[in-house]
C-alpha atoms as a PDB file:
ATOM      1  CA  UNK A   1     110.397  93.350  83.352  1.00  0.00           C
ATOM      2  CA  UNK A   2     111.664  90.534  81.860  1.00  0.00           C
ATOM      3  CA  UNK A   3     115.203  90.319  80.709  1.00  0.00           C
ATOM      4  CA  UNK A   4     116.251  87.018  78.899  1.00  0.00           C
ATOM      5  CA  UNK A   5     118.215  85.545  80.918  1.00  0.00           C
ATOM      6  CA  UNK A   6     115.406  85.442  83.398  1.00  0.00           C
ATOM      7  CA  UNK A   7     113.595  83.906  80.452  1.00  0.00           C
ATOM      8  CA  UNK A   8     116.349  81.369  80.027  1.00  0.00           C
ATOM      9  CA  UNK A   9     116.120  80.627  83.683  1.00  0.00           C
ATOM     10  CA  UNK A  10     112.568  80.222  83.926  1.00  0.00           C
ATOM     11  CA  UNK A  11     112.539  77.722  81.092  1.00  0.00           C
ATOM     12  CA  UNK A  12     115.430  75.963  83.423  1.00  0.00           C
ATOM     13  CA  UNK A  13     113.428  75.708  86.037  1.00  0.00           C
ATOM     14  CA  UNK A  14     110.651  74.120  84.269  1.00  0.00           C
ATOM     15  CA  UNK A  15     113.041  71.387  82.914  1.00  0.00           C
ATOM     16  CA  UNK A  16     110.839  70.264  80.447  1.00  0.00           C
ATOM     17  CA  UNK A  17     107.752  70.184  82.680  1.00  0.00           C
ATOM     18  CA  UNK A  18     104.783  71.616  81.490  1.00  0.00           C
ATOM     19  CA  UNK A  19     104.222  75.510  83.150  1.00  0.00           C
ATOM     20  CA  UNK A  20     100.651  77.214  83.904  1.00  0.00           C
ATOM     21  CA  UNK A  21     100.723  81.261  84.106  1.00  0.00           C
ATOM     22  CA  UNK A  22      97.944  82.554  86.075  1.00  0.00           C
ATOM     23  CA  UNK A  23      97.164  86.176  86.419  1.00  0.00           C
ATOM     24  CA  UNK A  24      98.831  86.102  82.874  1.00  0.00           C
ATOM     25  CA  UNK A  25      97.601  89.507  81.886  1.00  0.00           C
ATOM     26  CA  UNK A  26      98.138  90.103  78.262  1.00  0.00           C
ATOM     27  CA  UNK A  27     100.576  86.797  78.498  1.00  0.00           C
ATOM     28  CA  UNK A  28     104.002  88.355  77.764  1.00  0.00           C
ATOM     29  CA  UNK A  29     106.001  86.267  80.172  1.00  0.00           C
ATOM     30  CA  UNK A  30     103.944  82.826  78.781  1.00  0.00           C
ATOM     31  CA  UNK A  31     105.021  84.353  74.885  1.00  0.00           C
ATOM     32  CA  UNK A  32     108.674  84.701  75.878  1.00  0.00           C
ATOM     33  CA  UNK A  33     108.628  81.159  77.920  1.00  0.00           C
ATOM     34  CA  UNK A  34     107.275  79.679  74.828  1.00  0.00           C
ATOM     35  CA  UNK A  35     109.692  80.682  72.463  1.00  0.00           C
ATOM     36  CA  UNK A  36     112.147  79.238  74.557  1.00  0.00           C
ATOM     37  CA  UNK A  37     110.366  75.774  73.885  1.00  0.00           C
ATOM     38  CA  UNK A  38     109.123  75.956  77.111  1.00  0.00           C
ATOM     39  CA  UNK A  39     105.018  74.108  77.028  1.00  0.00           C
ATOM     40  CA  UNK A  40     102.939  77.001  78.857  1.00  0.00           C
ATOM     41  CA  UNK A  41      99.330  77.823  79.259  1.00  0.00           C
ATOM     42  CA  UNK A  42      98.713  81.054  80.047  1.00  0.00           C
ATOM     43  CA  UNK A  43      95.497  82.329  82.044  1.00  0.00           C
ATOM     44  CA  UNK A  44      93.385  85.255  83.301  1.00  0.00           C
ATOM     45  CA  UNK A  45      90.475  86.257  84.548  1.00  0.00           C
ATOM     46  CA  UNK A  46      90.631  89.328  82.187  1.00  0.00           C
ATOM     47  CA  UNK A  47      89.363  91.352  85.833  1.00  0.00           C
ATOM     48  CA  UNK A  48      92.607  93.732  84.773  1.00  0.00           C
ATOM     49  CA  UNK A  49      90.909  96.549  83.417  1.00  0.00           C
ATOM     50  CA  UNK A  50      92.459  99.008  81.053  1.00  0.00           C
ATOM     51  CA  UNK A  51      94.456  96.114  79.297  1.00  0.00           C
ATOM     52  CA  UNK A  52      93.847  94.439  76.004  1.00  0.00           C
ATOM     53  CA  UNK A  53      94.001  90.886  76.684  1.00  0.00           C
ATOM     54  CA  UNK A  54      95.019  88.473  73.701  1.00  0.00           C
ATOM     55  CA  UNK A  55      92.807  85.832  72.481  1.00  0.00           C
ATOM     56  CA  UNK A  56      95.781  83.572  73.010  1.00  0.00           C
ATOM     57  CA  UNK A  57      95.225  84.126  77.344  1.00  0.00           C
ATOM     58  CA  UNK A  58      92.610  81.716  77.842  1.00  0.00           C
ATOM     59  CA  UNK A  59      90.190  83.198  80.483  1.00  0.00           C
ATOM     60  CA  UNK A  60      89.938  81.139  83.484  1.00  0.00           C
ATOM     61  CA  UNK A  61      90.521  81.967  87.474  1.00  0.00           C
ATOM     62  CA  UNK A  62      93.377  80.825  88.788  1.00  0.00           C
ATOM     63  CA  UNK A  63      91.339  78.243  90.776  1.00  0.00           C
ATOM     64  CA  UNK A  64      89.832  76.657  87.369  1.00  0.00           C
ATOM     65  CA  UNK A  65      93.298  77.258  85.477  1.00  0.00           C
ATOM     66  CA  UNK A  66      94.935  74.785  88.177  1.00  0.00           C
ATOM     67  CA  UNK A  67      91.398  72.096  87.666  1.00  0.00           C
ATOM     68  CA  UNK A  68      92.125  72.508  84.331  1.00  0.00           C
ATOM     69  CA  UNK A  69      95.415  72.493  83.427  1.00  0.00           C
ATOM     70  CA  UNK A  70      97.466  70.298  85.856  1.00  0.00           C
ATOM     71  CA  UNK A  71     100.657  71.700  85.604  1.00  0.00           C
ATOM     72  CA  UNK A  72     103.773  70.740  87.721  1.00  0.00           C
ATOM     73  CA  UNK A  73     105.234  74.121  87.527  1.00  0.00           C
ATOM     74  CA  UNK A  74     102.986  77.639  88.087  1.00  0.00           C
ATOM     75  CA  UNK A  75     104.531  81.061  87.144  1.00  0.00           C
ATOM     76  CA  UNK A  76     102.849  84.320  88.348  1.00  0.00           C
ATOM     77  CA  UNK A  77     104.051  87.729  88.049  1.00  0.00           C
ATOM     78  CA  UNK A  78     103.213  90.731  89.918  1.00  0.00           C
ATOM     79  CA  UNK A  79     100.237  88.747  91.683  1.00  0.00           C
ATOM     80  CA  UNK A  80      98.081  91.706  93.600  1.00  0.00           C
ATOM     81  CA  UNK A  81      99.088  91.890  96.820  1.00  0.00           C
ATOM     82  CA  UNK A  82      97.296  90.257  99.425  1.00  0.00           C
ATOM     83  CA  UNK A  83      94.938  88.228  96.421  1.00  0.00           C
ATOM     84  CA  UNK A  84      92.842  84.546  97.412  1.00  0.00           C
ATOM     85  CA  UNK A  85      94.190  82.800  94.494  1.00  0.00           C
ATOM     86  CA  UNK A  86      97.887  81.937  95.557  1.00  0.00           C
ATOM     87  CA  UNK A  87      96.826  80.015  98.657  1.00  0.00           C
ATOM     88  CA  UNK A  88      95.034  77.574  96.025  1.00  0.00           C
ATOM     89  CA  UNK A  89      98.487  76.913  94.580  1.00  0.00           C
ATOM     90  CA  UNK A  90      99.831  76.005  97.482  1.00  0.00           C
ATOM     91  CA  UNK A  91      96.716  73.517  97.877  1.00  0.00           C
ATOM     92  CA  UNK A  92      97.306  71.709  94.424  1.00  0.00           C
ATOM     93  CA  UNK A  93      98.747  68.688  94.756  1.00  0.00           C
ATOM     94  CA  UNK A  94      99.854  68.556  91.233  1.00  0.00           C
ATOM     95  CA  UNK A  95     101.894  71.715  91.820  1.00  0.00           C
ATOM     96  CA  UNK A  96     105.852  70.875  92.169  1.00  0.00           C
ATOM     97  CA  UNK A  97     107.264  73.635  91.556  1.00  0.00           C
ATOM     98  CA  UNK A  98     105.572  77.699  92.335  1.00  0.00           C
ATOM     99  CA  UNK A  99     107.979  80.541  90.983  1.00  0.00           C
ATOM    100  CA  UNK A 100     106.775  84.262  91.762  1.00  0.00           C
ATOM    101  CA  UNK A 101     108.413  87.332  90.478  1.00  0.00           C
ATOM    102  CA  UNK A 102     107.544  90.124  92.221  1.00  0.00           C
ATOM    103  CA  UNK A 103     109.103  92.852  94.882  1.00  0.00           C
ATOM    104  CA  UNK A 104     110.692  91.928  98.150  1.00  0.00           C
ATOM    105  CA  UNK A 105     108.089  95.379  99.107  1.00  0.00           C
ATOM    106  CA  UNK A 106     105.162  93.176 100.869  1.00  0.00           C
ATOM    107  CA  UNK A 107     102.796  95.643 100.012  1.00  0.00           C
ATOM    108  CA  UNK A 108     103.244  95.978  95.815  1.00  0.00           C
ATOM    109  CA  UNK A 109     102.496  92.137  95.248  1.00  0.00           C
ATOM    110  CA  UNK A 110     101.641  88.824  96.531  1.00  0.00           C
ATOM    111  CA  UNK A 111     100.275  87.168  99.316  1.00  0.00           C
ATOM    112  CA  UNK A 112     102.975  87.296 101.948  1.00  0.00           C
ATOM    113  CA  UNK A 113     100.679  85.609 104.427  1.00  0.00           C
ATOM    114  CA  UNK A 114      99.783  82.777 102.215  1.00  0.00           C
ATOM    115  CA  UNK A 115     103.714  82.307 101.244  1.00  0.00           C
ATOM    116  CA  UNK A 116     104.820  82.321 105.084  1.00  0.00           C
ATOM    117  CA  UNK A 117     101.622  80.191 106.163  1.00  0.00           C
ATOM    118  CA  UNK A 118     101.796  76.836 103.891  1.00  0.00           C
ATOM    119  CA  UNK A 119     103.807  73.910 105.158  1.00  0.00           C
ATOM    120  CA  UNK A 120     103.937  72.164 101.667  1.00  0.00           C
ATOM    121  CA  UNK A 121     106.633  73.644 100.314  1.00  0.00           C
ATOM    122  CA  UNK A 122     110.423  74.928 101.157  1.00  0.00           C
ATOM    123  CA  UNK A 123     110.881  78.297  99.626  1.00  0.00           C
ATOM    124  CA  UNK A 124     113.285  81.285  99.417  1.00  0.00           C
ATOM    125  CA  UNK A 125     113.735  84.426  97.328  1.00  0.00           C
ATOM    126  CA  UNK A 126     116.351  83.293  95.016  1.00  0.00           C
ATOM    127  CA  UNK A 127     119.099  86.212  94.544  1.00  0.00           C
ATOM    128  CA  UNK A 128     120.377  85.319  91.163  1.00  0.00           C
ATOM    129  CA  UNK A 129     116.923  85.172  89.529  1.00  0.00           C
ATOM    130  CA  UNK A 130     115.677  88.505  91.222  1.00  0.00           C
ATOM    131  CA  UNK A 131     118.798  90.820  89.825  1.00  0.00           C
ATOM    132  CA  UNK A 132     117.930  89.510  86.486  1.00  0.00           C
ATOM    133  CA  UNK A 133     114.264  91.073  87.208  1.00  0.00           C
ATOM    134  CA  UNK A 134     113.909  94.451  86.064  1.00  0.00           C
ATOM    135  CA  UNK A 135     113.962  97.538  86.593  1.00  0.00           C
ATOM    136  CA  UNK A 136     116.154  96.984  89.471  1.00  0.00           C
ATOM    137  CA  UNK A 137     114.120 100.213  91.157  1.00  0.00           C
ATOM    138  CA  UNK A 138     110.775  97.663  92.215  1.00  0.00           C
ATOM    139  CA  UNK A 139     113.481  96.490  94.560  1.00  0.00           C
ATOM    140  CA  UNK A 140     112.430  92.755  92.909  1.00  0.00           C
ATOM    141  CA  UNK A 141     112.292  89.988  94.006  1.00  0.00           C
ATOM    142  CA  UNK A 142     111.856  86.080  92.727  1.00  0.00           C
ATOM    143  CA  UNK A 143     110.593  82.984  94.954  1.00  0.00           C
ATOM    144  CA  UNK A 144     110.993  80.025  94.437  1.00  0.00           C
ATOM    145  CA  UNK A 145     108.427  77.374  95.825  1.00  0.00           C
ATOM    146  CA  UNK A 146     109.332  73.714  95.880  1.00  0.00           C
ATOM    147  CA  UNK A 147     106.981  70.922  97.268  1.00  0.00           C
ATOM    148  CA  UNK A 148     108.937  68.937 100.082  1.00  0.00           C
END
């Protein structure tokens, strides 16, 4: 899903701010961030079943990953749609910046109410980012949160 120059972007967006993946999975996007010298964390609550999570994903809820961690940038991809954990993000007050990569189909990820409910932050799907999400046939999409 992840071509490099989303990579590349990512790590731009972070601008040398610590990130925190949640809902990590098996922590591919948090490997690839990191090798572009980007400072990640990457967490799960392992509750994906059928996948062989990495000692390297430490195992935490998103709620505990944000306690924990304290991270001015959060990354998540493919969040389940319609999942309690994004509206904590958007609680945070630590969180600056909240980048999701996902489908612009409301049903295959995300919490669309949360996203359209919070008043903290402006956000919009960015174009640029989302073409460089593949396969172009999820129809993907990438938003960008930013606290106002």
């Amino acid at each position: 899903f992840y071509s490099r120059a989303l990579v590349r972007a990512l790590a731009g967006l972070a601008a040398g701010r610590p990130v925190l993946e949640v809902a990590a999975g098996d922590g591919t996007l948090a490997r690839f961030l990191a090798a572009e010298g980007v400072s990640v964390a990457a967490t799960d609550d392992h509750s994906w079943k059928g996948a062989e999570i990495p000692a390297s994903v430490e195992r935490l809820d998103a709620a505990s990953a944000l306690a924990r961690h304290g991270a001015p940038v959060v990354v998540c991809s493919f969040p389940p749609p319609g999942n309690r954990f994004e509206r904590r993000i958007f609680e945070a007050p630590h969180v600056e910046t909240y980048v999701v990569l996902g489908s612009r189909q409301r049903h295959a990820a995300g919490d669309w109410k949360a996203y359209e409910e919070q008043q903290a932050f402006t956000w919009a799907i960015d174009e640029r980012l989302s073409r460089m999400l593949l396969p172009p046939e999820i129809d993907p999409a990438v938003l960008v949160f930013k606290r106002r």
